[in-house]
N, C-alpha and C. Protein backbone atom coordinates (compact mmCIF):
# COMPACT_ATOMS: atom_id res chain seq x y z
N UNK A 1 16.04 16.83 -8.52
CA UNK A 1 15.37 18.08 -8.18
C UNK A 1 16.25 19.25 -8.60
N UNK A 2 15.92 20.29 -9.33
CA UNK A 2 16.60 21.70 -9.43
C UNK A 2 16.58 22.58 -8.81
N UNK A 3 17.76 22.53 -8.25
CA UNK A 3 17.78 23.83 -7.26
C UNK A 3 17.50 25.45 -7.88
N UNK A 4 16.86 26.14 -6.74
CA UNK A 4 16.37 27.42 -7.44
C UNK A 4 17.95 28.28 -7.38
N UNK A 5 17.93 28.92 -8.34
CA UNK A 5 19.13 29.83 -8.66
C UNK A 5 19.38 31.11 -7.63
N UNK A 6 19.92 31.52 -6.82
CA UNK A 6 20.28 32.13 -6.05
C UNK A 6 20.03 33.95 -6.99
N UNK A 7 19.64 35.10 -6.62
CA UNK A 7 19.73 36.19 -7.58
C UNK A 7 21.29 36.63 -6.71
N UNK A 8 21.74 37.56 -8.02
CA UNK A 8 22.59 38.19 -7.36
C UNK A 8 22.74 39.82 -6.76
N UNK A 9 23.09 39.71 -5.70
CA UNK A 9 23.00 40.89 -4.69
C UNK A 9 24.05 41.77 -5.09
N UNK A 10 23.01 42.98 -4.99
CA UNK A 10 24.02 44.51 -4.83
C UNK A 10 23.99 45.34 -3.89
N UNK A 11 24.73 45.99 -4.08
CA UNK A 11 24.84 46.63 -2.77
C UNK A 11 24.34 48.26 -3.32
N UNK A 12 23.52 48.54 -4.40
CA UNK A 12 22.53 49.47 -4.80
C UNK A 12 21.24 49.08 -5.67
N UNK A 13 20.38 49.32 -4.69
CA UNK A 13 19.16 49.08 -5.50
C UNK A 13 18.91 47.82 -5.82
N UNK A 14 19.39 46.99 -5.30
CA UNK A 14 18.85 45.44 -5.67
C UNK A 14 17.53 45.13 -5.31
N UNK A 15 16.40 44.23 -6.47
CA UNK A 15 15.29 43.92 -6.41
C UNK A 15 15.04 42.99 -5.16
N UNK A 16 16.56 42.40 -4.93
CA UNK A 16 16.58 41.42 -4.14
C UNK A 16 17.26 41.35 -2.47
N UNK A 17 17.09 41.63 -1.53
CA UNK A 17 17.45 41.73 -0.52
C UNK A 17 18.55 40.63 0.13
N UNK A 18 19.05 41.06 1.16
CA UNK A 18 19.89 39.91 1.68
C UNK A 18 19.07 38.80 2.30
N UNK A 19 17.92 39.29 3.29
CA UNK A 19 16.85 38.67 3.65
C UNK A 19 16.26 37.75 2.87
N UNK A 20 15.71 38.30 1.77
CA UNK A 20 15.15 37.40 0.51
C UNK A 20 16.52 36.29 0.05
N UNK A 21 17.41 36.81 -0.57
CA UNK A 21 18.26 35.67 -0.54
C UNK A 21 18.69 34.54 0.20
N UNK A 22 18.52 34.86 1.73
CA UNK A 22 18.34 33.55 2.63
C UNK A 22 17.38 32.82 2.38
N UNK A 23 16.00 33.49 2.67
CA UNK A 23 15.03 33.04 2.71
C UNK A 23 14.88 31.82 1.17
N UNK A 24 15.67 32.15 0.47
CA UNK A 24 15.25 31.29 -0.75
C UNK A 24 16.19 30.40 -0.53
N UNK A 25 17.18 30.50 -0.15
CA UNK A 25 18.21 29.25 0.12
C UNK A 25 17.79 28.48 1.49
N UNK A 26 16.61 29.04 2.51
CA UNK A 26 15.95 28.24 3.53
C UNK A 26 15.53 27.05 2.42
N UNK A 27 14.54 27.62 1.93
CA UNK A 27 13.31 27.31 0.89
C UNK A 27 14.11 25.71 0.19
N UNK A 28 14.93 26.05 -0.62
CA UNK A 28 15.40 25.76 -1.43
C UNK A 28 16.05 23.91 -0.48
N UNK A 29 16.62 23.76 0.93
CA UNK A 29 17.14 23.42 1.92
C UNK A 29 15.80 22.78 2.35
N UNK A 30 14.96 22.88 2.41
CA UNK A 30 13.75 22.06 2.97
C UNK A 30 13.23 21.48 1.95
N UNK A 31 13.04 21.80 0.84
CA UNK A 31 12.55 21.39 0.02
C UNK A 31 13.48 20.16 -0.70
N UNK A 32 14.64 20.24 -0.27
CA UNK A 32 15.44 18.97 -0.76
C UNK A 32 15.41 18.29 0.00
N UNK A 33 15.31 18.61 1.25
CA UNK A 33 15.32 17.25 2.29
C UNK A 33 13.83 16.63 2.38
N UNK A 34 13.10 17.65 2.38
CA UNK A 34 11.89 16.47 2.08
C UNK A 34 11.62 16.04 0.88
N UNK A 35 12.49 16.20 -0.25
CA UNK A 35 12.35 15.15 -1.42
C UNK A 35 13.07 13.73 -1.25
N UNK A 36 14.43 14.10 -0.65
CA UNK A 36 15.18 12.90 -0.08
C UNK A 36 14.39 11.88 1.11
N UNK A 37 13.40 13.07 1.78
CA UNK A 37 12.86 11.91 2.69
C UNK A 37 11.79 11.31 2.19
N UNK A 38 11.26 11.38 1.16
CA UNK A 38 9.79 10.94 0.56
C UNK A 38 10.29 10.45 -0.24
N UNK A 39 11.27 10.20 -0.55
CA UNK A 39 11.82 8.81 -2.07
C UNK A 39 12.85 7.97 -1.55
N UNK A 40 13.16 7.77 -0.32
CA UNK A 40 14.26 7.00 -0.26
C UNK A 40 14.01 5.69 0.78
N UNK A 41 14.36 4.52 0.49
CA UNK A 41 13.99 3.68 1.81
C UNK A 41 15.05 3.82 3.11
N UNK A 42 14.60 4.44 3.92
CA UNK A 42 15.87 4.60 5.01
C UNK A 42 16.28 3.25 5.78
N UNK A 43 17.83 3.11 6.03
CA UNK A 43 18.24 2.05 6.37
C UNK A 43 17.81 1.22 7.63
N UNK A 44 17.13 2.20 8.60
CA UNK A 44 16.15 1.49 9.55
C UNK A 44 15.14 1.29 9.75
N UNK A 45 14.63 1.06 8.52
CA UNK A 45 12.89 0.49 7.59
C UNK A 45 13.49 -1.07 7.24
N UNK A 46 14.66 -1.15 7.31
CA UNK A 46 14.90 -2.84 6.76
C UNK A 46 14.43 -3.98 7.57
N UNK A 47 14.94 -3.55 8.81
CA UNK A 47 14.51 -5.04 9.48
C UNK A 47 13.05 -5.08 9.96
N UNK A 48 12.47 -3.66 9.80
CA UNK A 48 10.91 -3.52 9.78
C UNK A 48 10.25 -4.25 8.56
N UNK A 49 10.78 -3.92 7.36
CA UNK A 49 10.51 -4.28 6.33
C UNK A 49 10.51 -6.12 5.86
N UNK A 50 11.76 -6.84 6.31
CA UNK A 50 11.71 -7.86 6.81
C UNK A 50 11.17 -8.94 7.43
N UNK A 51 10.86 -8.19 8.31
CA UNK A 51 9.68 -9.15 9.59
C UNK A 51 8.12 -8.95 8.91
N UNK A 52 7.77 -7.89 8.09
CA UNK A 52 6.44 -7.60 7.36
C UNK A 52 6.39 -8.70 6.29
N UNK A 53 7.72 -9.06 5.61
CA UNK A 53 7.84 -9.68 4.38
C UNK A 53 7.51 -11.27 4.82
N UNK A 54 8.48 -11.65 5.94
CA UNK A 54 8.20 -13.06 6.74
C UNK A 54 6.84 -13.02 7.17
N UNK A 55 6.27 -12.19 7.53
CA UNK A 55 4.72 -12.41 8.14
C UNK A 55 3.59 -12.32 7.19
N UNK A 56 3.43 -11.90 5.95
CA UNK A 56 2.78 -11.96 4.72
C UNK A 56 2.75 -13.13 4.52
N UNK A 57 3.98 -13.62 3.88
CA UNK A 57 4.18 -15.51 3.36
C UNK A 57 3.95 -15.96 4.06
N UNK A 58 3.58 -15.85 5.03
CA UNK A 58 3.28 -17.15 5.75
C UNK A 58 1.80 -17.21 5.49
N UNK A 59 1.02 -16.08 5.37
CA UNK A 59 -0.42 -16.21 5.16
C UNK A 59 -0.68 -17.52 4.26
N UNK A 60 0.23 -17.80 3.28
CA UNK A 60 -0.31 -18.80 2.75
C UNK A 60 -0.10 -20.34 3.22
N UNK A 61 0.07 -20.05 4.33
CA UNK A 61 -0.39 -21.29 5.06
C UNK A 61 -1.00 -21.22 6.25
N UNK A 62 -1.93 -19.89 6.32
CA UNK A 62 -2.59 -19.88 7.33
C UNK A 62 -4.34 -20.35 6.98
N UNK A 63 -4.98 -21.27 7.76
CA UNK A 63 -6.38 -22.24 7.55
C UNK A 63 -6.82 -20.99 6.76
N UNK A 64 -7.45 -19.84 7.77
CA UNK A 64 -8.58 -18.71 7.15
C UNK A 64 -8.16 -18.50 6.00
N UNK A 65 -7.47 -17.87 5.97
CA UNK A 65 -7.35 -17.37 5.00
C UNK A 65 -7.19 -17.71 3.40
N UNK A 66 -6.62 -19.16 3.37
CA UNK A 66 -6.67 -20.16 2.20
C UNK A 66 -7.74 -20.11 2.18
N UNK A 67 -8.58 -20.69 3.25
CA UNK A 67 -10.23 -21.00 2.74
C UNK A 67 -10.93 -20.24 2.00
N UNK A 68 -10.45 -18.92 2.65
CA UNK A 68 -11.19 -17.49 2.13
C UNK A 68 -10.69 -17.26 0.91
N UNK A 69 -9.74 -17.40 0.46
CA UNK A 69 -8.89 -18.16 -0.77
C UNK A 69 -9.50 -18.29 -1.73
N UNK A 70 -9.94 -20.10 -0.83
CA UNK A 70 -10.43 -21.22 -2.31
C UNK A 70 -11.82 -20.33 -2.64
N UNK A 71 -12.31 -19.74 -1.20
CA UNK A 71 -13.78 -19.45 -1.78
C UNK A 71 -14.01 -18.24 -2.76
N UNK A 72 -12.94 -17.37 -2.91
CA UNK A 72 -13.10 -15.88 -3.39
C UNK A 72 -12.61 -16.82 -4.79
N UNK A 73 -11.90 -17.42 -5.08
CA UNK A 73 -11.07 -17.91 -6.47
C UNK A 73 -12.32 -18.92 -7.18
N UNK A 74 -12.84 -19.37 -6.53
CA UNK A 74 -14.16 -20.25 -6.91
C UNK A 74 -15.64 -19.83 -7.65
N UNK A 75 -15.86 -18.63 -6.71
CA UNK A 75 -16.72 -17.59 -6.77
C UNK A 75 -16.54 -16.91 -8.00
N UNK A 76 -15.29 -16.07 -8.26
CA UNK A 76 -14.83 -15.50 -9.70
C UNK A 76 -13.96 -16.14 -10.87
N UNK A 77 -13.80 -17.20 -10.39
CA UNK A 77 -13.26 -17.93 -11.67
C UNK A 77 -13.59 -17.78 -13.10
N UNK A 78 -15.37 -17.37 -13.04
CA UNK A 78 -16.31 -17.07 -14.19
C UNK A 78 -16.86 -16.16 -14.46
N UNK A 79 -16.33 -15.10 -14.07
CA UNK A 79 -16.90 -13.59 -14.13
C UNK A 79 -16.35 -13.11 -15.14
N UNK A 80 -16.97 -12.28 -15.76
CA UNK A 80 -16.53 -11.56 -17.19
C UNK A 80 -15.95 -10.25 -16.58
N UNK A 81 -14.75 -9.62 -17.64
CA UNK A 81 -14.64 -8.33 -17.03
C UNK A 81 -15.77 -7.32 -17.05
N UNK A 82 -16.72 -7.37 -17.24
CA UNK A 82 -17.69 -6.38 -17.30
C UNK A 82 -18.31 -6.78 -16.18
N UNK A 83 -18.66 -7.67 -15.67
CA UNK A 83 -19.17 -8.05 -13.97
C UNK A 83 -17.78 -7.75 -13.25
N UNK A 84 -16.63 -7.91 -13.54
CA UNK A 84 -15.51 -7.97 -12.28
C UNK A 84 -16.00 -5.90 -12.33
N UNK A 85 -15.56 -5.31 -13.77
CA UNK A 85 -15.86 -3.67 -13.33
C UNK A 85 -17.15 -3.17 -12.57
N UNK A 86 -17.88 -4.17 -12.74
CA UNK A 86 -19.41 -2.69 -12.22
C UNK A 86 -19.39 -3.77 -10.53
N UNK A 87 -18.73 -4.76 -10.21
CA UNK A 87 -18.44 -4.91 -8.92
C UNK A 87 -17.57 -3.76 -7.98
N UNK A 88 -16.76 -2.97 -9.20
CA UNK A 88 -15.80 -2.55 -8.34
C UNK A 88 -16.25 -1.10 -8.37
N UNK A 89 -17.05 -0.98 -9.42
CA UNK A 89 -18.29 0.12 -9.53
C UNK A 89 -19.07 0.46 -8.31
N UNK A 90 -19.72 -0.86 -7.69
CA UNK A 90 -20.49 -0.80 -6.83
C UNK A 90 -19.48 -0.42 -5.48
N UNK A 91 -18.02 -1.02 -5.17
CA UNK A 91 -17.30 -0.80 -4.17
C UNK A 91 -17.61 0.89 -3.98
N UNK A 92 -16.77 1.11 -5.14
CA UNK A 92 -16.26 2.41 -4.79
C UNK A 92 -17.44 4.30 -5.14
N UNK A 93 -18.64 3.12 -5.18
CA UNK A 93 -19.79 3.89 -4.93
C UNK A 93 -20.83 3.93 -3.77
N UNK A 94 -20.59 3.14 -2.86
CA UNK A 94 -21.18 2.87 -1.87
C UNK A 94 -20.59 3.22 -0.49
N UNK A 95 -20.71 3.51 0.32
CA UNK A 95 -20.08 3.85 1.88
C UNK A 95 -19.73 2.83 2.51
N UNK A 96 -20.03 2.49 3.74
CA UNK A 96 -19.11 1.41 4.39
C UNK A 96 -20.28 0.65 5.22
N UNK A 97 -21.41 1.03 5.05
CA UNK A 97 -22.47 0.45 5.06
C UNK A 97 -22.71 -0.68 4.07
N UNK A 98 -22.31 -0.92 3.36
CA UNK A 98 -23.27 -1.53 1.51
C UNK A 98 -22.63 -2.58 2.63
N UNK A 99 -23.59 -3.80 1.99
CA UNK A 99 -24.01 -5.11 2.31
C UNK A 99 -22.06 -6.06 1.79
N UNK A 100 -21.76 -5.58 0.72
CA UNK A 100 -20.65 -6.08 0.12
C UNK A 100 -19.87 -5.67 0.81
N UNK A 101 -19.24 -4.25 1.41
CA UNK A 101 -18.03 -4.49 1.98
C UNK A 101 -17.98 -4.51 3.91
N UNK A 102 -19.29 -4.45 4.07
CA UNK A 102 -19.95 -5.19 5.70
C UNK A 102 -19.39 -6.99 5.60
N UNK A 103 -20.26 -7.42 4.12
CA UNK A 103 -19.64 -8.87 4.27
C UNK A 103 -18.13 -9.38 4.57
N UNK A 104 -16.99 -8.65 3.63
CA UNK A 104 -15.78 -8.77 3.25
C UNK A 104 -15.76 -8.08 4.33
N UNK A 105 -15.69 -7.50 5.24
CA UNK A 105 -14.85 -6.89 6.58
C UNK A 105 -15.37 -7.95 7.79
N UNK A 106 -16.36 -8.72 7.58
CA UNK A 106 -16.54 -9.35 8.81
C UNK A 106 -16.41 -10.74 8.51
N UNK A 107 -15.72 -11.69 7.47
CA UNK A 107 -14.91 -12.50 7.38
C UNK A 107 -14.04 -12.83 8.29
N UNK A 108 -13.87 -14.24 8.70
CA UNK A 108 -12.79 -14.96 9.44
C UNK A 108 -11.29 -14.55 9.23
N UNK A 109 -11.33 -14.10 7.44
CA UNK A 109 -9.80 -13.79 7.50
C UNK A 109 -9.44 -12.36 7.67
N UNK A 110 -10.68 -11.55 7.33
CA UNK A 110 -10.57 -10.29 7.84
C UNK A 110 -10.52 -9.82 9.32
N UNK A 111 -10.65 -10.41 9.62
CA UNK A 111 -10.59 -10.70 11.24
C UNK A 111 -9.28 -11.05 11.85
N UNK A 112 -8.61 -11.91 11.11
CA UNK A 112 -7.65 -11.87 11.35
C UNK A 112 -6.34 -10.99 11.40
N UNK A 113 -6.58 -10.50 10.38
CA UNK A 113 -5.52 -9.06 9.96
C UNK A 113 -6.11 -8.10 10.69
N UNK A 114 -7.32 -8.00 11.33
CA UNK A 114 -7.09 -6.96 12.43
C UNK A 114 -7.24 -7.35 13.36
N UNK A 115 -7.04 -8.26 13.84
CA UNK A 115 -6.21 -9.27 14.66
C UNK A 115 -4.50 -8.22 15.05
N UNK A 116 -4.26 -8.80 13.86
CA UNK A 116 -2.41 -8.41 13.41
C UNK A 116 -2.16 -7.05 13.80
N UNK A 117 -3.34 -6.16 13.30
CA UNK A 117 -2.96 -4.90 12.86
C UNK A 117 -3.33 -4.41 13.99
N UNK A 118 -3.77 -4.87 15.03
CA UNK A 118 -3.73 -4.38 16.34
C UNK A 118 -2.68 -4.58 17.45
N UNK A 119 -2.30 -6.12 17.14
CA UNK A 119 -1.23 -6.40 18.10
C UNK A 119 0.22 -5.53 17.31
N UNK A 120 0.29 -5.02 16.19
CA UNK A 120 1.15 -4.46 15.22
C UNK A 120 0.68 -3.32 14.57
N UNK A 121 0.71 -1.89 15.62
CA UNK A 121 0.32 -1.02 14.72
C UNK A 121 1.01 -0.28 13.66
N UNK A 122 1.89 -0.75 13.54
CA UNK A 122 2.88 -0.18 12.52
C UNK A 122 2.82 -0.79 11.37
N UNK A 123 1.42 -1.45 10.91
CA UNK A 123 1.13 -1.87 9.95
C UNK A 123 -0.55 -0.48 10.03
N UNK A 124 -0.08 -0.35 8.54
CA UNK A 124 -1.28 0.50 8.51
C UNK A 124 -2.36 0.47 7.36
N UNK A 125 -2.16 -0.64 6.61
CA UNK A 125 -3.63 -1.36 6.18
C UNK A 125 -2.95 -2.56 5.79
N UNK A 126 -3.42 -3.86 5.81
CA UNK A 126 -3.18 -5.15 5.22
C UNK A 126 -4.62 -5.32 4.19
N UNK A 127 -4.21 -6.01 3.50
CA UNK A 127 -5.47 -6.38 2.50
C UNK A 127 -4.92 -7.64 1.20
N UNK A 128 -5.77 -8.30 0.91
CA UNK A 128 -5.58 -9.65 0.39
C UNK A 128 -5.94 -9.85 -0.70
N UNK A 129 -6.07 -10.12 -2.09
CA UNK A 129 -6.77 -10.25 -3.02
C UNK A 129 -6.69 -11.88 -3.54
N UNK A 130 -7.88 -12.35 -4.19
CA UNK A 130 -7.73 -13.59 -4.98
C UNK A 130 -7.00 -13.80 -6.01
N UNK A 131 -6.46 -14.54 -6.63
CA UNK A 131 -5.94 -14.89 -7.91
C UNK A 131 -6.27 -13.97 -9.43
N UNK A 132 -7.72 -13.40 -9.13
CA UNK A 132 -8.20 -12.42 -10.14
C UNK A 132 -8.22 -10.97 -9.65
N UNK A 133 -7.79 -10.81 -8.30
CA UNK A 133 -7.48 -9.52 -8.06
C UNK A 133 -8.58 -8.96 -7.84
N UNK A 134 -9.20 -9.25 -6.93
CA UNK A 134 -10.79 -9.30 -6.22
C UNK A 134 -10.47 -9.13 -4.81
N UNK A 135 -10.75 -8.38 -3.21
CA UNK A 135 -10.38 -8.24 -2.61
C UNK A 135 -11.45 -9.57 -1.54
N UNK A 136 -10.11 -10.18 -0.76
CA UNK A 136 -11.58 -10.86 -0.04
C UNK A 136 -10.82 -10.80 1.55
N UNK A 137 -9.91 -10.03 1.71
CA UNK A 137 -9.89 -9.81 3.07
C UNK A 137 -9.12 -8.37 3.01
N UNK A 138 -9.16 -7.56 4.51
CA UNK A 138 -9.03 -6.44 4.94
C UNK A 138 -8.64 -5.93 6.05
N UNK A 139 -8.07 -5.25 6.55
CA UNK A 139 -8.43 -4.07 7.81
C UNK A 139 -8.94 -3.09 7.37
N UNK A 140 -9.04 -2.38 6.76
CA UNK A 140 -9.22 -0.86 6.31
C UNK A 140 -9.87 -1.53 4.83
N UNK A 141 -11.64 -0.21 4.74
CA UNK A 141 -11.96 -0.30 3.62
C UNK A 141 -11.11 0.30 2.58
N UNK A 142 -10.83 -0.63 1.60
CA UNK A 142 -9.92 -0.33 0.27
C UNK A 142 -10.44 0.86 -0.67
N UNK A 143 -10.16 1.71 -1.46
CA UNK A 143 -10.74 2.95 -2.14
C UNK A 143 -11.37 1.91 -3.36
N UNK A 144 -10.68 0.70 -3.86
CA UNK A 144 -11.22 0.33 -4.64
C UNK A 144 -11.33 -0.82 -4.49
N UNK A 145 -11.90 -2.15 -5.28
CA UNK A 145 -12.33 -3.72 -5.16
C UNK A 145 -11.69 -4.53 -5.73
N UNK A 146 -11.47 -3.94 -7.01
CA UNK A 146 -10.63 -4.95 -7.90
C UNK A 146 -8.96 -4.13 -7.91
N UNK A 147 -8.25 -4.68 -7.84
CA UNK A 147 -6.85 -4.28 -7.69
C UNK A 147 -6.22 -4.85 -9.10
N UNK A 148 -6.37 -5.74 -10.09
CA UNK A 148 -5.98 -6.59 -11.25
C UNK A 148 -4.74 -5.26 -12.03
N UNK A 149 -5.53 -4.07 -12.02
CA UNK A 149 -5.15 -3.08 -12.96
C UNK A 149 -4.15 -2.54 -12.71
N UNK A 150 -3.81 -2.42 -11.43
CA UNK A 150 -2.67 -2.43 -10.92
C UNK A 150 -0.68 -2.63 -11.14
N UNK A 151 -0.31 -1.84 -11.27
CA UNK A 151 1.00 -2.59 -11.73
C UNK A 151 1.60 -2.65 -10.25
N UNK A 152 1.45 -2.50 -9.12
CA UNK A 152 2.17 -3.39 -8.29
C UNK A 152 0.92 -4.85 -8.40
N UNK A 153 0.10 -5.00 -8.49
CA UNK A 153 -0.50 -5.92 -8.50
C UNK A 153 0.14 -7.37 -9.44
N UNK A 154 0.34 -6.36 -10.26
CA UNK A 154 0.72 -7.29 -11.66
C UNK A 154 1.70 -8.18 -11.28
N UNK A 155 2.86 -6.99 -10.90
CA UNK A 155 4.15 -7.19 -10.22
C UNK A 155 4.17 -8.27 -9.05
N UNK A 156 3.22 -8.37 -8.40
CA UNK A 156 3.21 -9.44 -7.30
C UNK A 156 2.80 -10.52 -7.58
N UNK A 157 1.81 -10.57 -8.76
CA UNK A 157 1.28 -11.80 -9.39
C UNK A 157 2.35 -12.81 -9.66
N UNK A 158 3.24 -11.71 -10.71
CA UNK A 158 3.73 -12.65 -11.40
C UNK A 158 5.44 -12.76 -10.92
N UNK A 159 5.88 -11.98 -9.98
CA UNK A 159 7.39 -12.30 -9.66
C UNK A 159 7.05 -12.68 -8.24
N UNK A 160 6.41 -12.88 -7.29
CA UNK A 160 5.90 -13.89 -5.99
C UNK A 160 6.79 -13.22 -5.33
N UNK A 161 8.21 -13.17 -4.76
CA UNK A 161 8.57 -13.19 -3.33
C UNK A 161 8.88 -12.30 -2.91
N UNK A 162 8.53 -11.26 -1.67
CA UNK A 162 7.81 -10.22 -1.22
C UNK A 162 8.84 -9.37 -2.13
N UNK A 163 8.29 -7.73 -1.85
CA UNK A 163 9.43 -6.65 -2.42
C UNK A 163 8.60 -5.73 -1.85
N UNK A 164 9.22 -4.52 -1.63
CA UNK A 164 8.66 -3.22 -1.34
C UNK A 164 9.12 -1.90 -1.97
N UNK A 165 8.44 -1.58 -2.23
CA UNK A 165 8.00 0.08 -2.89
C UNK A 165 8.71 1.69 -2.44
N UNK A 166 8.30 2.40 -3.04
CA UNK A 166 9.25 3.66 -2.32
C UNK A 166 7.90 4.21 -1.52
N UNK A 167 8.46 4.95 0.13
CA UNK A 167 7.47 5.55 0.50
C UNK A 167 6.08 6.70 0.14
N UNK A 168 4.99 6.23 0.23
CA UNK A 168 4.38 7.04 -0.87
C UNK A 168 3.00 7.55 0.34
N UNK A 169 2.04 7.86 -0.06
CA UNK A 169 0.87 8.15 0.70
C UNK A 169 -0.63 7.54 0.28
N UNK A 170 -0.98 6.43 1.26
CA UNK A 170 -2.02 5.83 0.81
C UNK A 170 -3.37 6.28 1.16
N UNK A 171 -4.40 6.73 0.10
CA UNK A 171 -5.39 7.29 0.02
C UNK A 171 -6.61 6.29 1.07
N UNK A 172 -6.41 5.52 1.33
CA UNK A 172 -7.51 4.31 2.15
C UNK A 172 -6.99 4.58 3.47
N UNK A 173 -5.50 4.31 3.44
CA UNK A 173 -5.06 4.63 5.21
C UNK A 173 -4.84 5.66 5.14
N UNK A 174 -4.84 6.92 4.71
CA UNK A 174 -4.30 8.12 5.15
C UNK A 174 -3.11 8.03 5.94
N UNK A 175 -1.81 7.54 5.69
CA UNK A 175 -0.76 7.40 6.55
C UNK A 175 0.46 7.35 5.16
N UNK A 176 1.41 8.42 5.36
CA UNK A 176 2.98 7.79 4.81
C UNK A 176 2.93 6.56 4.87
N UNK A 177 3.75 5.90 4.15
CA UNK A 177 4.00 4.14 4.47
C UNK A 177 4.78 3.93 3.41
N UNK A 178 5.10 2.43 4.22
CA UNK A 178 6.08 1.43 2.93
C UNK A 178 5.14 0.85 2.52
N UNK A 179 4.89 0.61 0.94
CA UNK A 179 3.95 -0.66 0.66
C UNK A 179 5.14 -1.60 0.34
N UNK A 180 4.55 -2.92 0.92
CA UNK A 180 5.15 -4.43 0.91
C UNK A 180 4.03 -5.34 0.39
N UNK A 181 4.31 -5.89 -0.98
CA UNK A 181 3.31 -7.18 -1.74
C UNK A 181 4.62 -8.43 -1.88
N UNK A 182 3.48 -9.38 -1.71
CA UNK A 182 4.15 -10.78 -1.76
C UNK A 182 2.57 -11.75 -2.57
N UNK A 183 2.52 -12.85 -3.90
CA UNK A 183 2.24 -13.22 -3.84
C UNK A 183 1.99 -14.53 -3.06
N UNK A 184 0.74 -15.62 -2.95
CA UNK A 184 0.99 -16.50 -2.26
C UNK A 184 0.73 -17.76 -3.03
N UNK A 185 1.16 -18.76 -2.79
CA UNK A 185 1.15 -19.82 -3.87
C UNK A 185 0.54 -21.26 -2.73
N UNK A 186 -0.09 -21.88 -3.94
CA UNK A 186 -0.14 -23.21 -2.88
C UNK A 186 0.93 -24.47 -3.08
N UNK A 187 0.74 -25.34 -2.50
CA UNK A 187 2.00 -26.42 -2.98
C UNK A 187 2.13 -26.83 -4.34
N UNK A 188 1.26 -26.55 -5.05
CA UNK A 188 2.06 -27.10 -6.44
C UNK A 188 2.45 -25.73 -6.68
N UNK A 189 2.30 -24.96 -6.10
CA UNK A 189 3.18 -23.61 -7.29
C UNK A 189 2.27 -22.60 -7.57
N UNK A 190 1.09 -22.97 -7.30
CA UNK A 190 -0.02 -22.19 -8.34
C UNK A 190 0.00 -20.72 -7.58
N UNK A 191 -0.35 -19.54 -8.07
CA UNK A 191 -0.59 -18.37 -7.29
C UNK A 191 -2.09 -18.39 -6.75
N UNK A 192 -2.70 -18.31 -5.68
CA UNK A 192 -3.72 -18.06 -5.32
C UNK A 192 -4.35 -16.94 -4.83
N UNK A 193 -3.26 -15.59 -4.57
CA UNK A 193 -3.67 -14.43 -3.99
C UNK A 193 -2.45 -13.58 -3.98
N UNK A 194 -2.97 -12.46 -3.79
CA UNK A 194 -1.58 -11.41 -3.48
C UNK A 194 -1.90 -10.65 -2.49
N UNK A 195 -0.74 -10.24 -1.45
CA UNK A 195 -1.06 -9.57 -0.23
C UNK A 195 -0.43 -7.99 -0.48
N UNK A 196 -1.03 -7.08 -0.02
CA UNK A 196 -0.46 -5.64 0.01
C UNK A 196 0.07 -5.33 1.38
N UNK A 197 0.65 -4.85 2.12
CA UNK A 197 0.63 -4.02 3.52
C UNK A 197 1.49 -2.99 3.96
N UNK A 198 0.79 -2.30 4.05
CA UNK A 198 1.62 -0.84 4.22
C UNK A 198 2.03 -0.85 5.95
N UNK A 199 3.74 -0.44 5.89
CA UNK A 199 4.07 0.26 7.08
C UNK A 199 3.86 1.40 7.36
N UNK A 200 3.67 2.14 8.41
CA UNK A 200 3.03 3.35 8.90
C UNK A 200 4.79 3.78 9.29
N UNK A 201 5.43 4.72 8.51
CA UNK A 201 6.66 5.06 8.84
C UNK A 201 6.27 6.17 10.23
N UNK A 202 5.83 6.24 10.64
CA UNK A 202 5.89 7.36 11.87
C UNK A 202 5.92 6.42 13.04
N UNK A 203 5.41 4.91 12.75
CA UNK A 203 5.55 4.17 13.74
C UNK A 203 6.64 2.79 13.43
N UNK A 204 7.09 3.24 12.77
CA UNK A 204 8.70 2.29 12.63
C UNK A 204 9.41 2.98 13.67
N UNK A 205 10.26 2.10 14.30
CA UNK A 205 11.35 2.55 15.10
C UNK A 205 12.79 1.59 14.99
């Protein structure tokens, strides 16, 4: 960040006051600390960050949610990208009514994560995608359906064991947060899904 240049003061006729010169070195003083606080992972986000990372992986050995799994990976195995886009067309044109994301929110495994996200509010959206990056579980409706395009997506696909992001602001939860992705694999190895979940930094402690 560049700091703004201080003017220099006279003691005749200056454009610039002593007043004004504080005032820009206030300016100047807030504006760095909230750059430092919006890019940095602070050191007592770790063991928050941690226990989010252990509780993701394990999804992939939780019943629902595999099932919900095999069935979302089954379902699109054969979809062309021109059906996966005007699916995600239809998501992010429709309200929270449409028949599609009523279905996907009232799922067994969606149910579960707000399950989680209640006994844990310092999670402030969880959400799940299939192997093709298709969403088939939730707490919070997602802004969009297909996540594939994604480069944390990508990133979770293909390097698997959890990692997290710099604090940013998510447009679905409306909340600061950490995002934390972990792919999930089944016993031979294979990837079957990737998990997202944002911490709600106002409720880390």
């Amino acid at each position: 960040m560049n700091l703004i240049p201080l003017p220099m003061i006279k003691k005749n006729g200056s454009q610039f006051t002593l007043m004004a010169a504080i005032g820009l070195i206030f300016i100047t003083i807030v504006s760095t600390l909230l750059f430092i606080s919006l890019n940095k992972k602070p050191v007592e986000y770790t063991e928050a960050i941690a226990e989010c990372i252990e509780l993701i992986e394990s999804f992939a050995e939780n019943k629902e949610i595999v099932e919900e799994l095999k069935v979302g990976n089954e379902a699109h195995s054969d979809l062309t990208d021109e059906e996966i886009l005007s699916m995600d067309a239809e998501w992010r044109s429709t309200d929270v009514t449409s028949k599609q994301k009523i279905d996907l929110h009232s799922n067994e495994a969606s149910s579960l994560l707000v399950d989680i996200q209640n006994m844990e509010p310092k999670f402030a959206e969880i959400f799940i995608t299939d192997a093709y990056g298709l969403n088939i579980a939730q707490t919070n409706v997602t802004t969009d359906y297909y996540q594939a395009d994604e480069s944390w997506w990508v990133e979770a696909y293909n390097n698997g064991a959890g990692f997290y992001g710099d604090i940013e602001f998510d447009e679905s939860a409306q909340k600061w947060s950490v995002p934390i992705y972990t792919n999930l694999e089944n016993e031979n190895g294979e990837v079957i899904g990737v998990v997202k979940a944002l911490l709600d930094t106002s409720k880390i402690r």
